[in-house]
Protein backbone atom coordinates (compact mmCIF):
# COMPACT_ATOMS: atom_id res chain seq x y z
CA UNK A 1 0.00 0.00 0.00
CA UNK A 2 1.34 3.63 -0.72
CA UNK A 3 0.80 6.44 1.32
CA UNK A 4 -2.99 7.66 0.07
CA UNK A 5 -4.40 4.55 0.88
CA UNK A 6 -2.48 3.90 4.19
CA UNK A 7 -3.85 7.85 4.88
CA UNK A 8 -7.30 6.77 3.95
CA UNK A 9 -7.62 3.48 5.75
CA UNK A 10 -6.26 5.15 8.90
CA UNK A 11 -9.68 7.78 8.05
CA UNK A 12 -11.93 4.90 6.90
CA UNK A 13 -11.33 2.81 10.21
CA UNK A 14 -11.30 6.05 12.43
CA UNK A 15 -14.89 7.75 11.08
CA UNK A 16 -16.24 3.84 11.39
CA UNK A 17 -15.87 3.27 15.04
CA UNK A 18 -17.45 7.02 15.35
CA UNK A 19 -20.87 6.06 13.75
CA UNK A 20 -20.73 2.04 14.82
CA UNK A 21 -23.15 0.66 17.36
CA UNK A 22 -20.99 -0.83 20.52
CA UNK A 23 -23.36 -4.03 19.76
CA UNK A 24 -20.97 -4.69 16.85
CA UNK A 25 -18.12 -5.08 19.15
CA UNK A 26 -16.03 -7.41 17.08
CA UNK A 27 -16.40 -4.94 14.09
CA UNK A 28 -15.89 -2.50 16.64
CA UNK A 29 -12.76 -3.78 17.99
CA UNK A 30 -11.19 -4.42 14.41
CA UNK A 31 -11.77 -1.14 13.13
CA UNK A 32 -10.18 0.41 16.09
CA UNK A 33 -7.30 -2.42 15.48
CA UNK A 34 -6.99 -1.79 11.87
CA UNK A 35 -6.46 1.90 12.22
CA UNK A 36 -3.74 1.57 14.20
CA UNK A 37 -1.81 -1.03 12.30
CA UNK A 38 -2.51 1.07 9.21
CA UNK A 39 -0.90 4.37 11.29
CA UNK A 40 2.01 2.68 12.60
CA UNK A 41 2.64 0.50 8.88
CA UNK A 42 2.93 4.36 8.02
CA UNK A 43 4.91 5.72 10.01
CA UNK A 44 7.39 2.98 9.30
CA UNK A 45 7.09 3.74 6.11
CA UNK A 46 7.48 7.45 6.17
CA UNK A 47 10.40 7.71 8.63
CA UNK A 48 12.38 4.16 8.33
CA UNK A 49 11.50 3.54 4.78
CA UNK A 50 9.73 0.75 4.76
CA UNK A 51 6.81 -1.57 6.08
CA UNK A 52 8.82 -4.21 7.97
CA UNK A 53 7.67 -8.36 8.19
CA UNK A 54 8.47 -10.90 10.69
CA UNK A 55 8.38 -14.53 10.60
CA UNK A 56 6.03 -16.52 11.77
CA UNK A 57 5.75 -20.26 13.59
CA UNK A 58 4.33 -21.61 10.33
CA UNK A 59 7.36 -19.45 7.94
CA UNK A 60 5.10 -16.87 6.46
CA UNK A 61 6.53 -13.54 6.18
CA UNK A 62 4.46 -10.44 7.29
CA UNK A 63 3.94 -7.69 9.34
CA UNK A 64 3.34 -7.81 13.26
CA UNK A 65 2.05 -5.19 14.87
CA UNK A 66 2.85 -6.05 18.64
CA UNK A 67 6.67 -6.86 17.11
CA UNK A 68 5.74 -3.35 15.16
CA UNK A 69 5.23 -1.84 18.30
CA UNK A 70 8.12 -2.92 20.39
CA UNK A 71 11.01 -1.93 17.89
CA UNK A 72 13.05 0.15 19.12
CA UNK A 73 13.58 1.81 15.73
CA UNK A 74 9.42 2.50 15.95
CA UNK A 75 9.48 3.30 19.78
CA UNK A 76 12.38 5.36 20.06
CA UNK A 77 10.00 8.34 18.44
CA UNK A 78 7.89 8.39 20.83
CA UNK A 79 6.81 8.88 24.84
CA UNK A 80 6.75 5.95 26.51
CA UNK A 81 3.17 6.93 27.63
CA UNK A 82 2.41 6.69 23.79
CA UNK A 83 3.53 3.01 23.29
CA UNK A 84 1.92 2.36 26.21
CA UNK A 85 -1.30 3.80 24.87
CA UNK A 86 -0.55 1.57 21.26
CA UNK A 87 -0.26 -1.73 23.64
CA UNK A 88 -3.04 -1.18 25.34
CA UNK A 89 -5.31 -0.67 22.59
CA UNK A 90 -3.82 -4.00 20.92
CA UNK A 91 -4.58 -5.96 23.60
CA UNK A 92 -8.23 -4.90 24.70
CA UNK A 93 -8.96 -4.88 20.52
CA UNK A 94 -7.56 -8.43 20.73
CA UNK A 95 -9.28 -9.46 23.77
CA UNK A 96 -12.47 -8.02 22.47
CA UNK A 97 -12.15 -9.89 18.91
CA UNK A 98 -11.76 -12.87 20.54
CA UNK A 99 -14.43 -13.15 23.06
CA UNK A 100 -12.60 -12.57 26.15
CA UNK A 101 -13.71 -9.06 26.52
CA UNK A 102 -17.01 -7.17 26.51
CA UNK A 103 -17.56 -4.19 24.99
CA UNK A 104 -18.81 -1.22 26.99
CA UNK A 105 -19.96 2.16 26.47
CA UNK A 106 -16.80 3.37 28.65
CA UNK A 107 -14.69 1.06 27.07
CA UNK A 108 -15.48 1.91 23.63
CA UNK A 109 -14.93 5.66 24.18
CA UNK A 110 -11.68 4.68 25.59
CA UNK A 111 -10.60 2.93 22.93
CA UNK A 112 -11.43 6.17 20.84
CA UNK A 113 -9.75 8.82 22.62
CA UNK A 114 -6.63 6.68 23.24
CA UNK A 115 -6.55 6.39 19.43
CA UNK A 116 -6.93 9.31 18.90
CA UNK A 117 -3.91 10.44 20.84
CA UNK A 118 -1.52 8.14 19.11
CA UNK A 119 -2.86 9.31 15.89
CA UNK A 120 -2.83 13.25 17.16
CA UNK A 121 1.31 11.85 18.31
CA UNK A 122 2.31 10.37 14.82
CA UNK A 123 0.98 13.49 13.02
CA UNK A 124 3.07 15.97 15.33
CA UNK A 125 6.21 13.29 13.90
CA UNK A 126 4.96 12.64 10.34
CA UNK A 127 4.00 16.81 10.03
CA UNK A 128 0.66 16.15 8.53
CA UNK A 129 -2.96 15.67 9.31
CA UNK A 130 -4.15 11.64 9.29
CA UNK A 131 -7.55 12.23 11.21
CA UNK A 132 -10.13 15.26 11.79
CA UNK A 133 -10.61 15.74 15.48
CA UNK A 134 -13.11 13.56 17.42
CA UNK A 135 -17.00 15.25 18.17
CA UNK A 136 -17.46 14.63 22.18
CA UNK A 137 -19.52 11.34 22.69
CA UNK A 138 -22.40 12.09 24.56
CA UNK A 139 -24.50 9.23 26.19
CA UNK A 140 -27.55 11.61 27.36
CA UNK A 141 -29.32 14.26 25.19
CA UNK A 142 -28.63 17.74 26.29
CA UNK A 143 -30.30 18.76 29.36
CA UNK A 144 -33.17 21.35 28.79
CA UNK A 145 -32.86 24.39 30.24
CA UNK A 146 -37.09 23.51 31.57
CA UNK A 147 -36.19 20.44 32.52
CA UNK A 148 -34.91 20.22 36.29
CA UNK A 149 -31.46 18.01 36.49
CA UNK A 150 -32.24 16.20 39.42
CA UNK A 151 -34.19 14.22 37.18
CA UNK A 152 -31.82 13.22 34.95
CA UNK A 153 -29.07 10.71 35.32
CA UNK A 154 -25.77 11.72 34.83
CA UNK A 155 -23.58 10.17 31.87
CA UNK A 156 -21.15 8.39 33.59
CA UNK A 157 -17.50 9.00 32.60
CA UNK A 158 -14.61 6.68 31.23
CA UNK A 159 -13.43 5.67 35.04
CA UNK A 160 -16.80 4.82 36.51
CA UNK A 161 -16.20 6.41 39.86
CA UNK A 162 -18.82 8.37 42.32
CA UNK A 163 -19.51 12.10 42.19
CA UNK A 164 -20.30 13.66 45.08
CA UNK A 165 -19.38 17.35 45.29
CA UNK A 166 -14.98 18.04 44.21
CA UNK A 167 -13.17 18.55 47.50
CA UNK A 168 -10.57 21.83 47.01
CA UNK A 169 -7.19 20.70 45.29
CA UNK A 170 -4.02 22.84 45.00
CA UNK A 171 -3.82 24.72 41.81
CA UNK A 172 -0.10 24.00 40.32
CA UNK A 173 2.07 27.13 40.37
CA UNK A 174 1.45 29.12 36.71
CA UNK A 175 4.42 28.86 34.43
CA UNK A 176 4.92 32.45 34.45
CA UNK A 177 7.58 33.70 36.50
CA UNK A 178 6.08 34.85 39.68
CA UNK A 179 5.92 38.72 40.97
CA UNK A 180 5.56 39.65 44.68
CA UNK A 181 1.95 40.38 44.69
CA UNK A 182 -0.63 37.94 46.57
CA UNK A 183 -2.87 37.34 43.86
CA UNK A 184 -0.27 35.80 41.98
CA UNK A 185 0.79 33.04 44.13
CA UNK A 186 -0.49 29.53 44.36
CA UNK A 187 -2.66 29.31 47.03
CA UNK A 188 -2.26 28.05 50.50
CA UNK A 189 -2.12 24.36 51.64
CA UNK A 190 -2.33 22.14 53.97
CA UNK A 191 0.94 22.14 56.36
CA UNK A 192 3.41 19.86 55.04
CA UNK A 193 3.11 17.10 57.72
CA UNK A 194 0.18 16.36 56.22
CA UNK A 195 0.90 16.16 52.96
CA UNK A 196 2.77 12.21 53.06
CA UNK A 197 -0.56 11.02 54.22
CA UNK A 198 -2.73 12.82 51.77
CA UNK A 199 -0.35 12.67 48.32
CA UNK A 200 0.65 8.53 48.93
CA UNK A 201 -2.61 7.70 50.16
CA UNK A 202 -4.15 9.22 47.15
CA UNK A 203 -1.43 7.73 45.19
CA UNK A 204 -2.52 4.26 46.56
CA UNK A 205 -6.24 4.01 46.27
CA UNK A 206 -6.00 5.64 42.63
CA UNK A 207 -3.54 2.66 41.54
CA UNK A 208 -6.00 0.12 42.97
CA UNK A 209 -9.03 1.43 41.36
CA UNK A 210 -6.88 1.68 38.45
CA UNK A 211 -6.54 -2.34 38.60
CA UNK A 212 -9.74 -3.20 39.56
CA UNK A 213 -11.11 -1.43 36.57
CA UNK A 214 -8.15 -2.78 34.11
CA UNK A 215 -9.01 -6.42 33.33
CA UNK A 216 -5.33 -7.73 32.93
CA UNK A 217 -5.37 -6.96 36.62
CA UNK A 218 -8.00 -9.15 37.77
CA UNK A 219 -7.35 -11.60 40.30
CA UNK A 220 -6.93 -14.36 37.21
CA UNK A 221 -5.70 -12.24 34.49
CA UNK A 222 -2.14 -12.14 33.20
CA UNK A 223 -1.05 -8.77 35.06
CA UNK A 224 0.30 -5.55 34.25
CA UNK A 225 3.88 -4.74 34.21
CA UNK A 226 5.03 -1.31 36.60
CA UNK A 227 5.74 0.46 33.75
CA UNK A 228 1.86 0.30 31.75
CA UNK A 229 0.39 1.36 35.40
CA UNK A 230 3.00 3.99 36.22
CA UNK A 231 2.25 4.89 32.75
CA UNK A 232 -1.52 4.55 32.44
CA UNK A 233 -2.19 6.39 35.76
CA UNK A 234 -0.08 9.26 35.03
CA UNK A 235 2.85 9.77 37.15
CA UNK A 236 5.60 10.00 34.81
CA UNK A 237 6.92 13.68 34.83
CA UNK A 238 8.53 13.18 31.56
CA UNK A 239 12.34 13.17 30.44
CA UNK A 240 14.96 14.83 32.74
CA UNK A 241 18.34 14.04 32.72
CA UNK A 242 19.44 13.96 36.06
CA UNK A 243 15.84 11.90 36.70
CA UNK A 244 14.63 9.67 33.75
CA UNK A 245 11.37 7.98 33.32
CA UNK A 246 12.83 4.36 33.58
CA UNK A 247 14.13 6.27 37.53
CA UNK A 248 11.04 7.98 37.99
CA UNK A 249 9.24 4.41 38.57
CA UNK A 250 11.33 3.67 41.46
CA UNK A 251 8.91 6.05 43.90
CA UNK A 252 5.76 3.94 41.83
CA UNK A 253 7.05 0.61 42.53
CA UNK A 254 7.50 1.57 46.05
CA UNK A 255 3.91 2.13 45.94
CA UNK A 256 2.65 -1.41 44.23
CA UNK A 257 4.64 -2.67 47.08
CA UNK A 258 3.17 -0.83 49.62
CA UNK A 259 -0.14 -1.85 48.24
CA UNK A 260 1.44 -5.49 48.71
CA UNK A 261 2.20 -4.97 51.67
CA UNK A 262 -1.45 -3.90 52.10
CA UNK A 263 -2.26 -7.06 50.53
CA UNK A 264 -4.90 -5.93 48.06
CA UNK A 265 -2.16 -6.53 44.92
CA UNK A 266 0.75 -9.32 44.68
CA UNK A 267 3.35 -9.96 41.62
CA UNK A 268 4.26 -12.80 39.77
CA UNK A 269 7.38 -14.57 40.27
CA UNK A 270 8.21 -15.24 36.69
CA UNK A 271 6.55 -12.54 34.71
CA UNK A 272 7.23 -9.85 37.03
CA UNK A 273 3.64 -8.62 36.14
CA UNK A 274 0.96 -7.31 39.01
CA UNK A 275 -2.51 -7.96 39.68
CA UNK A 276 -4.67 -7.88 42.52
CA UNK A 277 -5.65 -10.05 45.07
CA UNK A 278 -9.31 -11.67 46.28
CA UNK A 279 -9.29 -8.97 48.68
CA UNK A 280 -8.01 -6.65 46.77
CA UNK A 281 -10.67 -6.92 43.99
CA UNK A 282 -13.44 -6.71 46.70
CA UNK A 283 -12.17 -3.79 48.44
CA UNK A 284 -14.43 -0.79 47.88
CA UNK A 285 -12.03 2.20 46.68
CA UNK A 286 -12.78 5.75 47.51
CA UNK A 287 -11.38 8.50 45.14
CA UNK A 288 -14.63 10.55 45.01
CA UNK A 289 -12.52 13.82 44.82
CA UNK A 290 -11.61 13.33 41.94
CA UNK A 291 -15.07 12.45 39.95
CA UNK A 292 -15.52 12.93 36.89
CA UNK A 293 -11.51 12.05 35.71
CA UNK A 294 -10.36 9.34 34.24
CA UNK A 295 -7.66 7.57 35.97
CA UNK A 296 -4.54 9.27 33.60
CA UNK A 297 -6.27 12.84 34.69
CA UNK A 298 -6.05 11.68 38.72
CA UNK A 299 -2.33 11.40 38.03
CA UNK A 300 -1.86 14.26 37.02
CA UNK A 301 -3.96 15.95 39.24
CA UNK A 302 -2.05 14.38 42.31
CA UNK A 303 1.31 15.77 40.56
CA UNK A 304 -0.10 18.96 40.37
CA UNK A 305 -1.06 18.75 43.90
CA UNK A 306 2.21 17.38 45.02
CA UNK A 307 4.33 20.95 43.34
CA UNK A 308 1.87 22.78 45.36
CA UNK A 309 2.67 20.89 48.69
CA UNK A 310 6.68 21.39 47.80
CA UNK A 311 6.33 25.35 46.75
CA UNK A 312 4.48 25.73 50.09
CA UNK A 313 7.33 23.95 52.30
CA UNK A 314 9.64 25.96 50.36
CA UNK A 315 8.35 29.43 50.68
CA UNK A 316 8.03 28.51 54.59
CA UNK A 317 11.75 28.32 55.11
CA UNK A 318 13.93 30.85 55.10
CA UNK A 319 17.02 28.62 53.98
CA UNK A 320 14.77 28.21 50.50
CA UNK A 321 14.52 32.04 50.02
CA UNK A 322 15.96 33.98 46.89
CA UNK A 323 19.28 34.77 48.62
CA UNK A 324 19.11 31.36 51.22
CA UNK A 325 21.48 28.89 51.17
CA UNK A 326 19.29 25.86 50.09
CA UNK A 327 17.98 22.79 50.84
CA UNK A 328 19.34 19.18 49.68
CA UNK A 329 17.17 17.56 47.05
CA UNK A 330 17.05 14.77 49.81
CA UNK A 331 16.35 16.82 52.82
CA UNK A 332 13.19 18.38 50.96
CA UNK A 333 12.16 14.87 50.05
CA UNK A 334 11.89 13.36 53.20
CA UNK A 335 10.82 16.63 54.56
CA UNK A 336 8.30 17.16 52.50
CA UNK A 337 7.02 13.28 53.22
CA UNK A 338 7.28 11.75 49.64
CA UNK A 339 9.38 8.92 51.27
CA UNK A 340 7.31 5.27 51.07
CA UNK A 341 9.79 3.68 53.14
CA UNK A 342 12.47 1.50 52.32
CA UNK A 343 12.07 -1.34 50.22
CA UNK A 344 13.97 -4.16 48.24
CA UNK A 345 14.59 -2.31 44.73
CA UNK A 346 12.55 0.70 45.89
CA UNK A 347 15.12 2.06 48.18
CA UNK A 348 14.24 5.35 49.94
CA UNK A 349 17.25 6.88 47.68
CA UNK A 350 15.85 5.57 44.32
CA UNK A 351 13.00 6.92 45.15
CA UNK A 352 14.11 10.37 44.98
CA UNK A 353 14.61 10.71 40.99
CA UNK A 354 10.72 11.28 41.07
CA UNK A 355 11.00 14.02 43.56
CA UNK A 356 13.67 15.16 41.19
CA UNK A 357 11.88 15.34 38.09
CA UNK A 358 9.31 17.43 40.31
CA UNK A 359 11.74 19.72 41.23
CA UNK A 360 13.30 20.02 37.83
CA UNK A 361 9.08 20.99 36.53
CA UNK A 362 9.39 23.60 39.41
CA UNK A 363 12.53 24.88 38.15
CA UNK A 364 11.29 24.65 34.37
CA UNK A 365 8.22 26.67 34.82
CA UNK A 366 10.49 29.44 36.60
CA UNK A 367 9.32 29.01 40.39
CA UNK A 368 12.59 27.19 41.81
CA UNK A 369 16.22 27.25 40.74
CA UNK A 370 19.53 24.28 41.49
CA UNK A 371 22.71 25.63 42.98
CA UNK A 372 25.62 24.80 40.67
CA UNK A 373 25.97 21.72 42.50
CA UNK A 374 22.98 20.49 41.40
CA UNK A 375 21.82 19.56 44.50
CA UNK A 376 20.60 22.57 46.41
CA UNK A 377 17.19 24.10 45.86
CA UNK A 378 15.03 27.20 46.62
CA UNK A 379 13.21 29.82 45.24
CA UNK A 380 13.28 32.07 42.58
């Protein structure tokens, strides 16, 4: 296939799955599939030259997508969050195909909108348009403005979670660099020794509803490696160099294993992979603050929350001033309680190149600066 009809099978699949009933959910799931493979077929194409093969058990030549996928030639383009999103989509379109998965209403719009961001990510690469942007799904008509809402029921959203009223959350610190007026600075939080509690504890019970949504993480299902949760739930701060992403998971896989400890989650021996437990699969999960996200959009909420708590500790001490001497990366992060604890691989010190990376977004959107050193911070 050349490039128009690669282009216009990636459309053809895409506008499909828009105006398909979920009913058809093999259909469904191959359209969504095909798409995909047509994109990524593509992009090989377009930036490696060609459409690559692999062969099979039975000797016949041809292309693979999950093989497609995991090339580091293909992968290298992209944020690991992206492949993640590519994997993901594979799988459930497999699962789906196959009978092993049902097709929901939240599902399917899932399977859209993930799409659609590895689509929107090849054609920031590729420097052209492959898809027109997605019309919002709605599951209800429009509300009236006679008719009373109380009467209605709500359309649920991706991440069926409940909705009571949003609790307040710290606003993250605007990327403009701050002035000395009040109006212009984030707004007050909690006292720091409060803030281990609140930030892991969120951390924790969004990871577990996380899995007991995911099917892969069912007490029977195959399991999820660390890096498609830490992924998927959005806690990755993106690339540093003093703090990579593959670094960065040392703070999350503290967490699985403080869930572990918990007993709600376990890992496999030989696959590495994690998945709950009985009682984790029964355990009724509260994040209620945060209805009306999806699971990705907790993350990154929590993240948000998490530079607020740090700027606030900061401000507080004089050493952290404009002309103070600074505090130790590793002073602030035990200070500022993002320690889990010490465990095997997850060492209190590993865990630090995520409070890193946080500090580095402080210092990137202008609000903190690094001695020389590189390891004493405070403010701008």
């Amino acid at each position: 296939m050349n490039k128009i009809d690669l282009i216009n099978s990636i459309k053809k699949n895409f506008q499909s799955v828009q105006e398909m009933k979920i009913e058809n959910a093999q259909a469904f799931a191959v359209s969504i599939r095909s798409s995909l493979e047509f994109a990524v077929k593509l992009f090989w194409q377009e930036k490696l030259g060609q459409i690559p093969a692999w062969t099979s058990a039975n000797g016949r030549s041809d292309f693979n997508l999950n093989e497609a996928l995991r090339d580091s030639r293909f992968s290298d383009y992209f944020e690991r969050w992206t492949i993640t999103y590519m994997h993901l989509i594979r799988q459930d379109c497999n699962d789906i195909i196959h009978g092993h998965k049902n097709l929901t209403v939240g599902t399917a719009k899932e399977l859209i909108e993930n799409l659609e961001k590895c689509l929107n990510a090849m054609e920031k690469l590729l420097g052209y348009s492959l898809i027109a942007p997605v019309a919002p799904i709605k599951e209800v008509p429009p509300i009236p403005k006679t008719t009373p809402k109380t009467n209605l029921t709500p359309t649920p959203p991706a991440i069926p979670i409940s909705k009571p009223a949003l609790k307040p959350t710290v606003k993250e610190p605007p990327k403009a660099k701050p002035t000395k007026t009040a109006s212009n600075e984030p707004k007050k939080v909690e006292p720091p020794t409060k803030s281990r509690m609140i930030l892991l504890e969120q951390t924790k019970r969004v990871v577990l509803r996380f899995m007991q949504i995911y099917p892969d993480c069912g007490v029977k299902g195959q399991g999820l490696a660390q890096t498609a949760i830490f992924d998927a739930c959005g806690f990755n701060w993106g690339r540093y160099a003093d703090a990579p992403e593959s670094d960065q998971e040392y703070w999350f896989l503290a967490c699985l294993k403080d869930l572990e400890k918990d007993k709600v989650i376990g890992q496999d021996k030989t696959t590495k992979k994690w998945r709950l437990t009985v009682a984790g699969a029964e355990a009724k999960v509260d994040i209620s603050e945060f209805a009306g996200l999806k699971v990705r959009e907790v993350g990154e909420k929590i993240r948000k929350q998490s530079r607020g708590y740090v700027y606030e500790y900061m401000k507080s001490k004089v050493e952290c001033s404009r002309n103070g001497t600074g505090l130790y990366y590793s002073e602030l992060f035990l200070r500022c309680g993002f320690n889990w604890g010490d465990y095997v691989g997850a060492e209190s010190f590993r865990q630090q190149y995520w409070f890193m990376a946080l500090l580095r977004s402080l210092e990137k959107d202008g609000w903190a600066q690094c001695d020389p050193t590189g390891k004493r911070w405070k403010l701008l």
